[in-house]
PDB file of N, CA and C in Angstrom:
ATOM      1  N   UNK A   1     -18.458 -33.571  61.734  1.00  0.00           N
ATOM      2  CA  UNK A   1     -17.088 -33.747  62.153  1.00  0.00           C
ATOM      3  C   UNK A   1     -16.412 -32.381  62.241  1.00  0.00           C
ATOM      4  N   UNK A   2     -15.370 -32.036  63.300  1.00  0.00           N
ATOM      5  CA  UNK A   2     -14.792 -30.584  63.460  1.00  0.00           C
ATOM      6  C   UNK A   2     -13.118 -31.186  62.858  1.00  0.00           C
ATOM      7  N   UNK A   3     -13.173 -29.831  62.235  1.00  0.00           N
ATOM      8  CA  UNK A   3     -11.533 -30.383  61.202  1.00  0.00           C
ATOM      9  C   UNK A   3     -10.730 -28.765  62.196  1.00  0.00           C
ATOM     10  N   UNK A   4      -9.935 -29.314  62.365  1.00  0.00           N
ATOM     11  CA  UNK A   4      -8.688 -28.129  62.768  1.00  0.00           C
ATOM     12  C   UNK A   4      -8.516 -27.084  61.586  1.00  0.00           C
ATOM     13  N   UNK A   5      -7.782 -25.894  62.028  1.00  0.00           N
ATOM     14  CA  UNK A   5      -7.857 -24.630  60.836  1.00  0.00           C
ATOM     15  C   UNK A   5      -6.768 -25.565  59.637  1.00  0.00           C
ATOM     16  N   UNK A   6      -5.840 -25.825  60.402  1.00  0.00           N
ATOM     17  CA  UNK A   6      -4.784 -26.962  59.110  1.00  0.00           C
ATOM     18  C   UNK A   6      -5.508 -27.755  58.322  1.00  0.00           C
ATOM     19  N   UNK A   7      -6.363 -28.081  58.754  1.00  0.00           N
ATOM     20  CA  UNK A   7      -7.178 -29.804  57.667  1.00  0.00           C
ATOM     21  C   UNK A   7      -8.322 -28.556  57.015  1.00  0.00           C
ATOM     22  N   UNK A   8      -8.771 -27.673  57.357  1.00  0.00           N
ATOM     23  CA  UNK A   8      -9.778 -26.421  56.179  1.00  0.00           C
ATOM     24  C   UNK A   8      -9.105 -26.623  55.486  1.00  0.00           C
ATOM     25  N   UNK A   9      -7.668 -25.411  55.959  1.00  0.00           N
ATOM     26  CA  UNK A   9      -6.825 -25.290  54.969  1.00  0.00           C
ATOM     27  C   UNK A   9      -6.061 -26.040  53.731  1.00  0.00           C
ATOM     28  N   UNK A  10      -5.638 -27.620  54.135  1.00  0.00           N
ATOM     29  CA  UNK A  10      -5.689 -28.196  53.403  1.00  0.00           C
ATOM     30  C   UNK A  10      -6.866 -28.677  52.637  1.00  0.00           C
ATOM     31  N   UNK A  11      -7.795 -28.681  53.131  1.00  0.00           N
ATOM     32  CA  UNK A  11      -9.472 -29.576  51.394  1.00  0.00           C
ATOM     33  C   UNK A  11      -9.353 -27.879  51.123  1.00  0.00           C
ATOM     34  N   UNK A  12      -9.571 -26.580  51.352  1.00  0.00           N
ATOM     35  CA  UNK A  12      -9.586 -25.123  50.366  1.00  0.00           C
ATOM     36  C   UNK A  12      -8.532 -25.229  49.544  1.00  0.00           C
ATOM     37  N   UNK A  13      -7.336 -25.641  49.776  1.00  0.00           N
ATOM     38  CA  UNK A  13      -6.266 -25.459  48.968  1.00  0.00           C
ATOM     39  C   UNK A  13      -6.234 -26.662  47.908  1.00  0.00           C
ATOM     40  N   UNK A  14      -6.853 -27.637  47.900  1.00  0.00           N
ATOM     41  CA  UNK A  14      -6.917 -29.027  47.679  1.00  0.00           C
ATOM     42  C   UNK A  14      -8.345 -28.618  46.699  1.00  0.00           C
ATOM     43  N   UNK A  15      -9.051 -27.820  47.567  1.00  0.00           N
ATOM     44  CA  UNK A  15     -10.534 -27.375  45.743  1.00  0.00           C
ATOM     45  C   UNK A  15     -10.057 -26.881  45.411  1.00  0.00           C
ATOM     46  N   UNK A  16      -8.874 -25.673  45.250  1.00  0.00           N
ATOM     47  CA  UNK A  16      -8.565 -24.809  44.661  1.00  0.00           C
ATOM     48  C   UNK A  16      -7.328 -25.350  43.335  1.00  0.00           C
ATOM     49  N   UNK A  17      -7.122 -26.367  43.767  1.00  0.00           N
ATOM     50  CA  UNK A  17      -5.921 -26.963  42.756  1.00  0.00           C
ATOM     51  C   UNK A  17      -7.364 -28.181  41.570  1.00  0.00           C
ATOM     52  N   UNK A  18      -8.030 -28.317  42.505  1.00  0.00           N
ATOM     53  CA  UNK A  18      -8.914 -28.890  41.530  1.00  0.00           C
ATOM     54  C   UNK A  18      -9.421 -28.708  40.236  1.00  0.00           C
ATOM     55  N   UNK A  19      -9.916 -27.403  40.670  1.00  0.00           N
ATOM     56  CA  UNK A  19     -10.715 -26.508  39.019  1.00  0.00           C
ATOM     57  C   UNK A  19     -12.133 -26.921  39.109  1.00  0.00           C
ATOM     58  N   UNK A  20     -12.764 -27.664  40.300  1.00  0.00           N
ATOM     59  CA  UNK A  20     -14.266 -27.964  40.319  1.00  0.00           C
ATOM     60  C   UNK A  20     -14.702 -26.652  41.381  1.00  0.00           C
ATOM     61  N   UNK A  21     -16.073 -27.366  40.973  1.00  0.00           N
ATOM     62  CA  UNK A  21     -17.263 -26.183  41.728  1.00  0.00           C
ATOM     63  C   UNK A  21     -17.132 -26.536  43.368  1.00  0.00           C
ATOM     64  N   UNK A  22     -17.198 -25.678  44.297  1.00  0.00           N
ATOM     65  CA  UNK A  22     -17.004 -26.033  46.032  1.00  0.00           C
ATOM     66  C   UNK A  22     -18.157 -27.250  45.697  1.00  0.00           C
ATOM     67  N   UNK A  23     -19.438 -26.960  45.510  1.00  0.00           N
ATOM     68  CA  UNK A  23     -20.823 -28.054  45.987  1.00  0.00           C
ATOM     69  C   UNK A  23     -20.007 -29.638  45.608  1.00  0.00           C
ATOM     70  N   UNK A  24     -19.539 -29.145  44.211  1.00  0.00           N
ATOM     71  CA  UNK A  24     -19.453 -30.540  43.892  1.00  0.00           C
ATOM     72  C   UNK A  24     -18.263 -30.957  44.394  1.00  0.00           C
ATOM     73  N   UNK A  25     -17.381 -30.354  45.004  1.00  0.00           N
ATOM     74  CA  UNK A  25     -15.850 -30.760  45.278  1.00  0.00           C
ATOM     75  C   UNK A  25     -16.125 -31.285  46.822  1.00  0.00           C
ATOM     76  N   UNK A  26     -17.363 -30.664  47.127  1.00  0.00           N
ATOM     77  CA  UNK A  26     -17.355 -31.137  48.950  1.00  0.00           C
ATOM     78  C   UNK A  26     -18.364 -32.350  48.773  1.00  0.00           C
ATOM     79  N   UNK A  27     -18.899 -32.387  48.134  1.00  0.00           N
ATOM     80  CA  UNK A  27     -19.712 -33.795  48.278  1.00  0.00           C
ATOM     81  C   UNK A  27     -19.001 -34.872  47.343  1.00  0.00           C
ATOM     82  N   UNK A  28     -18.260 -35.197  46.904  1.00  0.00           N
ATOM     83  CA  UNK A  28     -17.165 -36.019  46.372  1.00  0.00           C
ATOM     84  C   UNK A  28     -16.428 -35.997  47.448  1.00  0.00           C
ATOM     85  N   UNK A  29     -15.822 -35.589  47.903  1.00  0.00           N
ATOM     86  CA  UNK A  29     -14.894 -35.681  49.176  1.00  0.00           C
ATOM     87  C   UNK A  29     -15.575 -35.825  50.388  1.00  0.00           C
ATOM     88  N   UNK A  30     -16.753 -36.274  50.307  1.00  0.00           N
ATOM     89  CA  UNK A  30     -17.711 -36.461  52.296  1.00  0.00           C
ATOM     90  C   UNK A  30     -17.741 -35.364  52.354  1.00  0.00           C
ATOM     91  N   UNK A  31     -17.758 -34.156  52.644  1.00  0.00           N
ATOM     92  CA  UNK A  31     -17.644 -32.754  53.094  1.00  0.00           C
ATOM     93  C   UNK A  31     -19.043 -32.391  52.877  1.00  0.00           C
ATOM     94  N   UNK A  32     -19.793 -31.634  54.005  1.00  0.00           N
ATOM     95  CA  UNK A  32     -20.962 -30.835  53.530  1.00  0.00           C
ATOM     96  C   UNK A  32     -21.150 -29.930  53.026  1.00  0.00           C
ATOM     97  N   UNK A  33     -21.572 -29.951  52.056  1.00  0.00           N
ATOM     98  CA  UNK A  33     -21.495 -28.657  50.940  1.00  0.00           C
ATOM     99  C   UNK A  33     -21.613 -26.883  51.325  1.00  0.00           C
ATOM    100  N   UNK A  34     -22.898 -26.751  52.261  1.00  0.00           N
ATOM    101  CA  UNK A  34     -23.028 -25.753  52.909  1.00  0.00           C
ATOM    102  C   UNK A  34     -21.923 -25.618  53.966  1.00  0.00           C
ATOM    103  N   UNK A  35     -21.403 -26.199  54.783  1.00  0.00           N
ATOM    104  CA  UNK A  35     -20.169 -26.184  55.205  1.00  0.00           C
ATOM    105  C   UNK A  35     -19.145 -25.933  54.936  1.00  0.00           C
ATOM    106  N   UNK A  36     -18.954 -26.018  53.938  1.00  0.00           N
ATOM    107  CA  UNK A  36     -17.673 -26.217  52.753  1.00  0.00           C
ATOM    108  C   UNK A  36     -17.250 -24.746  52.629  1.00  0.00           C
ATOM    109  N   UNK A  37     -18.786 -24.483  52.616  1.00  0.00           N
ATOM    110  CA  UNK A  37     -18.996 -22.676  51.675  1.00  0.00           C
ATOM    111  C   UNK A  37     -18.916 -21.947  52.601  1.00  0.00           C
ATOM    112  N   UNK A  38     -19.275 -22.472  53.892  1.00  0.00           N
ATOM    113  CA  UNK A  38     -18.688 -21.438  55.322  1.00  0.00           C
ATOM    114  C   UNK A  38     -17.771 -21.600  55.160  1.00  0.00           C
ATOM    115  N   UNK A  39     -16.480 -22.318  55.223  1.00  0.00           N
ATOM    116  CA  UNK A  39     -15.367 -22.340  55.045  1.00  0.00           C
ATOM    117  C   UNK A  39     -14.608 -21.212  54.453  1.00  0.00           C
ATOM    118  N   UNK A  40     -15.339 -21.536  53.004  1.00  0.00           N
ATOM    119  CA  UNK A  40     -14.756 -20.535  51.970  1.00  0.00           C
ATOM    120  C   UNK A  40     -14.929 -19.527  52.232  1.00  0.00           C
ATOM    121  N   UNK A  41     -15.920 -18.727  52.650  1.00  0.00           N
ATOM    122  CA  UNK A  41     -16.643 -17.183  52.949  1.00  0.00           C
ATOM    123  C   UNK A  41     -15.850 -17.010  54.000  1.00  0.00           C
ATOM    124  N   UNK A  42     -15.371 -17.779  55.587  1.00  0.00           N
ATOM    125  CA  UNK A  42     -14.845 -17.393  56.389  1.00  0.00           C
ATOM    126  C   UNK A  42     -13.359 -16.872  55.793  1.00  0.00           C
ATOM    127  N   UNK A  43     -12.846 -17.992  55.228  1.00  0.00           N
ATOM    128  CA  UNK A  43     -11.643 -17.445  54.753  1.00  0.00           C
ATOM    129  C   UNK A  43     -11.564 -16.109  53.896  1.00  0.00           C
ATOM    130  N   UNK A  44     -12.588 -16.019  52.718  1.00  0.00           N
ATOM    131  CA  UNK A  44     -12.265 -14.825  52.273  1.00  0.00           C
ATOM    132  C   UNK A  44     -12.636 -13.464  53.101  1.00  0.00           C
ATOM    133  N   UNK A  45     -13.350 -13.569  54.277  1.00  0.00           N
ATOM    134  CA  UNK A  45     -13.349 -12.349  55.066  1.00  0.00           C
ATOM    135  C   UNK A  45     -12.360 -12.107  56.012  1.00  0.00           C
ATOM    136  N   UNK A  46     -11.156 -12.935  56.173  1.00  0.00           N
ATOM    137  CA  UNK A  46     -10.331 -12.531  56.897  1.00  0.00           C
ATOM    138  C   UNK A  46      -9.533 -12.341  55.565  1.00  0.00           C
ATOM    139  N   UNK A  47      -9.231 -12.277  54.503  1.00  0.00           N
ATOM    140  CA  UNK A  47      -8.396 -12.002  53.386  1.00  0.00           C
ATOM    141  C   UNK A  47      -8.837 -10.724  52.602  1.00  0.00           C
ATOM    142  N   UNK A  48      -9.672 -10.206  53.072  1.00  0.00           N
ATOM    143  CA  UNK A  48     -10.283  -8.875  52.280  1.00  0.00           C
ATOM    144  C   UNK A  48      -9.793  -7.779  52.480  1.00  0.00           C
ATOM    145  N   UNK A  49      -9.572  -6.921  51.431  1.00  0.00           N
ATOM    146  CA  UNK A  49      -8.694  -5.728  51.038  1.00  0.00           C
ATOM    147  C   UNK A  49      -9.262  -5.667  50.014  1.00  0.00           C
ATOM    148  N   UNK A  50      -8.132  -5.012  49.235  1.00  0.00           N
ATOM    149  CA  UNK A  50      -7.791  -4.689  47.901  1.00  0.00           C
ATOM    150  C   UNK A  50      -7.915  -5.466  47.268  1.00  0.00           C
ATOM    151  N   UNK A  51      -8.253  -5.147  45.838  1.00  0.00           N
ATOM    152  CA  UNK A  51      -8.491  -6.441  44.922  1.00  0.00           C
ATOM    153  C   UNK A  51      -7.473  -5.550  43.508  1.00  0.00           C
ATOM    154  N   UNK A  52      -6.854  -6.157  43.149  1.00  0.00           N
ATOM    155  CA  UNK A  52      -6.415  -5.561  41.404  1.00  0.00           C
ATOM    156  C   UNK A  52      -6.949  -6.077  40.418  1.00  0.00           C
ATOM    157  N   UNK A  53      -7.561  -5.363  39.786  1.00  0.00           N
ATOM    158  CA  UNK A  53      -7.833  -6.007  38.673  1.00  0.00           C
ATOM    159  C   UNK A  53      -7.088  -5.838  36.958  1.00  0.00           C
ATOM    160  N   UNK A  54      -6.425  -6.028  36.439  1.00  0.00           N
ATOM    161  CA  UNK A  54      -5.049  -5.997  35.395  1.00  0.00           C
ATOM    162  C   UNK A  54      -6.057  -5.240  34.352  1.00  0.00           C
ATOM    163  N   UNK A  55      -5.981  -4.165  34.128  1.00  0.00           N
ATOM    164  CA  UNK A  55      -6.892  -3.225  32.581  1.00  0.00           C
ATOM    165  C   UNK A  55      -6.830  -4.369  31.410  1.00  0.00           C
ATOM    166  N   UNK A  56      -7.705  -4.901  30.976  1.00  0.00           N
ATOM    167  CA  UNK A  56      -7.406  -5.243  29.823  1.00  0.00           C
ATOM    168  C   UNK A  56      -8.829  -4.708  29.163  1.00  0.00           C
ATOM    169  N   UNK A  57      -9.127  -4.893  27.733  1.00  0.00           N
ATOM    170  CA  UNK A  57     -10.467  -5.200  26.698  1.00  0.00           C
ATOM    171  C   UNK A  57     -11.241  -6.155  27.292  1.00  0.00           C
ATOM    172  N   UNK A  58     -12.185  -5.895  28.149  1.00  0.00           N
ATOM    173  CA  UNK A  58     -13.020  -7.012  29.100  1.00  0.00           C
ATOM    174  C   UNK A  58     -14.191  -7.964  27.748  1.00  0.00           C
ATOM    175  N   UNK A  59     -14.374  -6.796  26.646  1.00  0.00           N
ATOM    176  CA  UNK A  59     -14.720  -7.490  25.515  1.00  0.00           C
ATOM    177  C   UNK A  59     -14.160  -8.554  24.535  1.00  0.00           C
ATOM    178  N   UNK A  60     -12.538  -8.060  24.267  1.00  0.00           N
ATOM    179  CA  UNK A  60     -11.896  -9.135  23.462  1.00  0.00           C
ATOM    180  C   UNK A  60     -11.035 -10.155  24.433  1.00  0.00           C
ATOM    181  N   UNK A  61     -11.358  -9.803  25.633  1.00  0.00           N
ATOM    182  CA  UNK A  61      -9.995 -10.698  26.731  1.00  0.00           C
ATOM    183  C   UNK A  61     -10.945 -12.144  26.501  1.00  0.00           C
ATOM    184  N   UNK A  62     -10.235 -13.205  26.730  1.00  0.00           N
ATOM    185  CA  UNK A  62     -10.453 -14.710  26.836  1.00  0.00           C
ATOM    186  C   UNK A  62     -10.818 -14.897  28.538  1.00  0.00           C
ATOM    187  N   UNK A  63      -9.785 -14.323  29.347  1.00  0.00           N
ATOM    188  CA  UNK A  63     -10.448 -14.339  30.772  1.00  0.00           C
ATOM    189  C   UNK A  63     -10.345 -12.949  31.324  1.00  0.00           C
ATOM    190  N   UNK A  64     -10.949 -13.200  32.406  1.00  0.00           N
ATOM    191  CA  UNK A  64     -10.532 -11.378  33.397  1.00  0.00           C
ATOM    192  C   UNK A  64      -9.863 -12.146  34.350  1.00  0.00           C
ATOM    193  N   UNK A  65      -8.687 -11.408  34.940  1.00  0.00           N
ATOM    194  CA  UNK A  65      -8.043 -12.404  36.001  1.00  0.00           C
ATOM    195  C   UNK A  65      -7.507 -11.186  37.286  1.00  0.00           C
ATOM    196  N   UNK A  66      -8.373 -11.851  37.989  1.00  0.00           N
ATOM    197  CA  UNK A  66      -8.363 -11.198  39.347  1.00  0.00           C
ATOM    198  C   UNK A  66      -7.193 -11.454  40.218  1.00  0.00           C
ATOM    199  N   UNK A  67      -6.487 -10.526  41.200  1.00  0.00           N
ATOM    200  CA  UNK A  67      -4.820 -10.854  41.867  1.00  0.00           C
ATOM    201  C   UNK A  67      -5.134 -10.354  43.651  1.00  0.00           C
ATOM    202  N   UNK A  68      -4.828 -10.558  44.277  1.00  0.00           N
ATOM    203  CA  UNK A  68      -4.810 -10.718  45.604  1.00  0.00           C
ATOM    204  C   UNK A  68      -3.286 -11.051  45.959  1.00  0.00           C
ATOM    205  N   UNK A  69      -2.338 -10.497  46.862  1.00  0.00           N
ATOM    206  CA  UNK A  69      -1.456 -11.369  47.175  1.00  0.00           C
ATOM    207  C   UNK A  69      -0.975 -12.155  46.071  1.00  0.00           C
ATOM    208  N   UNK A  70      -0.855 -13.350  46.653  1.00  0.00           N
ATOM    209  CA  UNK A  70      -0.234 -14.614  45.534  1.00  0.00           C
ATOM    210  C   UNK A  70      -1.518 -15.160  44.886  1.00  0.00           C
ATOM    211  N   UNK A  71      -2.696 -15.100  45.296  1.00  0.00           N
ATOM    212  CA  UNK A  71      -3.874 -15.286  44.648  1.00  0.00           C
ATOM    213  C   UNK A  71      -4.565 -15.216  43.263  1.00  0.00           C
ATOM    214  N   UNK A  72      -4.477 -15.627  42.397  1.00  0.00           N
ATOM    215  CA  UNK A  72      -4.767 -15.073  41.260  1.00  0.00           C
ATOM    216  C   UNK A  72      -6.156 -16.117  40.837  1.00  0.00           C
ATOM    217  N   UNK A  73      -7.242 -14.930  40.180  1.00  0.00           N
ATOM    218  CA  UNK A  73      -8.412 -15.712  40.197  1.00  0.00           C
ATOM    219  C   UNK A  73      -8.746 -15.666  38.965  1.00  0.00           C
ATOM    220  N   UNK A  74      -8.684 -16.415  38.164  1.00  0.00           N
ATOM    221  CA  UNK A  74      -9.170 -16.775  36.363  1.00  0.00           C
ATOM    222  C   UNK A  74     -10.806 -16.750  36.144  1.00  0.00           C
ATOM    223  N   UNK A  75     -11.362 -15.702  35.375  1.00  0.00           N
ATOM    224  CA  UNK A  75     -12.594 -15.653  35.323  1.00  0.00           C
ATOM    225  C   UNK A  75     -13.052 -15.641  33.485  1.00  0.00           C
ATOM    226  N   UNK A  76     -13.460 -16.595  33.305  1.00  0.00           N
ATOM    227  CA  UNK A  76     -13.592 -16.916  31.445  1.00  0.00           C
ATOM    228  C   UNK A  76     -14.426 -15.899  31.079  1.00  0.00           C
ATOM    229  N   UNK A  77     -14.274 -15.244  29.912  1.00  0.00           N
ATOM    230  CA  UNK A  77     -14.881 -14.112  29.456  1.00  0.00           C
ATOM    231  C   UNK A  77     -16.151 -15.215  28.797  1.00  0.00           C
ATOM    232  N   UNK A  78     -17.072 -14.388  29.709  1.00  0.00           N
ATOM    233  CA  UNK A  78     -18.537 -15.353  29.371  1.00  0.00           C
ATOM    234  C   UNK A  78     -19.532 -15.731  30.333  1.00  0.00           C
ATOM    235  N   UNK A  79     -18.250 -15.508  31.490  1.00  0.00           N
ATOM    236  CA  UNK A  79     -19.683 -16.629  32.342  1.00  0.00           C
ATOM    237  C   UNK A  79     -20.785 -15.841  32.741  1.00  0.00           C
ATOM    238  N   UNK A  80     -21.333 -16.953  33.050  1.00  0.00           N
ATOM    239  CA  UNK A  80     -23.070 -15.792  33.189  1.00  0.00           C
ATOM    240  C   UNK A  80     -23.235 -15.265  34.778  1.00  0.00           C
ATOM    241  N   UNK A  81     -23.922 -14.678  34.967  1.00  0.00           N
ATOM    242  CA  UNK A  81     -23.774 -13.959  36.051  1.00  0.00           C
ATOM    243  C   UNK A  81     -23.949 -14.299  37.470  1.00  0.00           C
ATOM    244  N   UNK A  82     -24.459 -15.845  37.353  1.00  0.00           N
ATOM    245  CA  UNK A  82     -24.996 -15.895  38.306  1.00  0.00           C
ATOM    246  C   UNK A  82     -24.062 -16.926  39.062  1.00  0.00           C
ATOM    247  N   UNK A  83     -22.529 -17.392  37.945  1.00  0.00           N
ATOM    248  CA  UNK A  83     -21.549 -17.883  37.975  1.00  0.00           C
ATOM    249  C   UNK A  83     -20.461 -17.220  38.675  1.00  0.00           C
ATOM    250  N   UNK A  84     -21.008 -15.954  37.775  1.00  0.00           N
ATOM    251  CA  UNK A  84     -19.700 -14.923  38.779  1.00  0.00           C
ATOM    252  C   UNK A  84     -20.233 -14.250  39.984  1.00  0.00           C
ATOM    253  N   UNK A  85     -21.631 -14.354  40.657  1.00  0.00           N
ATOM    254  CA  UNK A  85     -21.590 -13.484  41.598  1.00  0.00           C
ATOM    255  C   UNK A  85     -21.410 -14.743  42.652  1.00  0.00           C
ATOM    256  N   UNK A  86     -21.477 -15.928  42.416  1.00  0.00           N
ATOM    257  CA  UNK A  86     -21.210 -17.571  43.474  1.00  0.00           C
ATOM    258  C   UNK A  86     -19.534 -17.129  43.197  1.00  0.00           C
ATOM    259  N   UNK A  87     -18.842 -17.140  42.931  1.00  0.00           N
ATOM    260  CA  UNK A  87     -17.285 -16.978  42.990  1.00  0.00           C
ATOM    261  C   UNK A  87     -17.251 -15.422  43.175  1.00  0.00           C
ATOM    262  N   UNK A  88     -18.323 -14.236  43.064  1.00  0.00           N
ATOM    263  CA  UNK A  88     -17.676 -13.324  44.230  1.00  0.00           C
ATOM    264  C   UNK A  88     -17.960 -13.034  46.024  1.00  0.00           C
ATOM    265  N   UNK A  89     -19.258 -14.253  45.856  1.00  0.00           N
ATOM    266  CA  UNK A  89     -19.558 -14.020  47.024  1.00  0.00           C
ATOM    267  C   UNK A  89     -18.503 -14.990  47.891  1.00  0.00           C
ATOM    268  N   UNK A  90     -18.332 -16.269  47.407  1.00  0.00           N
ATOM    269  CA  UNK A  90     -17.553 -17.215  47.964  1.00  0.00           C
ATOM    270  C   UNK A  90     -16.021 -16.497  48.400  1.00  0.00           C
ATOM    271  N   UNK A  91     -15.865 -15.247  47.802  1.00  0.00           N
ATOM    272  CA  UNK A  91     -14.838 -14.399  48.376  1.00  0.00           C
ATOM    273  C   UNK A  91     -15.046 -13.058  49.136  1.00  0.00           C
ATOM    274  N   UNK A  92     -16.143 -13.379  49.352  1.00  0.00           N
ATOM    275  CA  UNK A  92     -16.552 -12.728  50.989  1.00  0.00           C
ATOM    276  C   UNK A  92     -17.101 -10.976  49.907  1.00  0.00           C
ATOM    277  N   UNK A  93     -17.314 -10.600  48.830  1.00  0.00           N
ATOM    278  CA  UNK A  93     -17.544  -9.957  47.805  1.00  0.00           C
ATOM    279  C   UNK A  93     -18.712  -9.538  47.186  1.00  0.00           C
ATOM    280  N   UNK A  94     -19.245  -8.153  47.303  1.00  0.00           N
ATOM    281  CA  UNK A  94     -20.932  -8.712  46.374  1.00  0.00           C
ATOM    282  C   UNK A  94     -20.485  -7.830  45.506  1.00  0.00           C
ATOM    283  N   UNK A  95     -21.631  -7.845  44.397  1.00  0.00           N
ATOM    284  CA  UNK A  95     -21.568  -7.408  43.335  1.00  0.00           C
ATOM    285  C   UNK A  95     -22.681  -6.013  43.374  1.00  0.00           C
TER     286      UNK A  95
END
């Protein structure tokens, strides 16, 4: 099925209020998962710049929290790596 840039935009903004994983947020919702993730990657390559990242103790912090614009990306001090390089690539990002 072809969704207009408005209906992306609404299910990205709609996982993003979720707090689930894209795979699992697009196959709960009909959506194809690999699809889903083009989605996401397209969007974060037209959104790429600068990234801030706020100085804190990356050892004693609870999260690292990444800022973009109005964007702000919560990353739990912990996750394993292979957690954070799927949420940096999904922002168009490698490690």
């Amino acid at each position: 099925m072809n969704y207009s840039k408005e209906e992306k935009a609404k299910w990205l903004k709609n996982w993003r209020q979720s707090g689930k994983k894209a795979w699992t947020y697009a196959k709960e919702n009909g959506l194809a998962p690999q699809t889903f993730l083009n989605w996401i990657k397209k969007e974060a390559k037209q959104k790429q710049g600068f990234i801030e990242i706020h100085p804190q103790s990356f050892k004693q912090a609870y999260e690292i929290v990444v800022e973009k614009g109005d964007m702000k990306i919560h990353i739990p001090h912990g996750m394993n790596s292979g957690e954070l390089r799927t949420v940096m690539e999904g922002l168009g990002l490698t490690l």
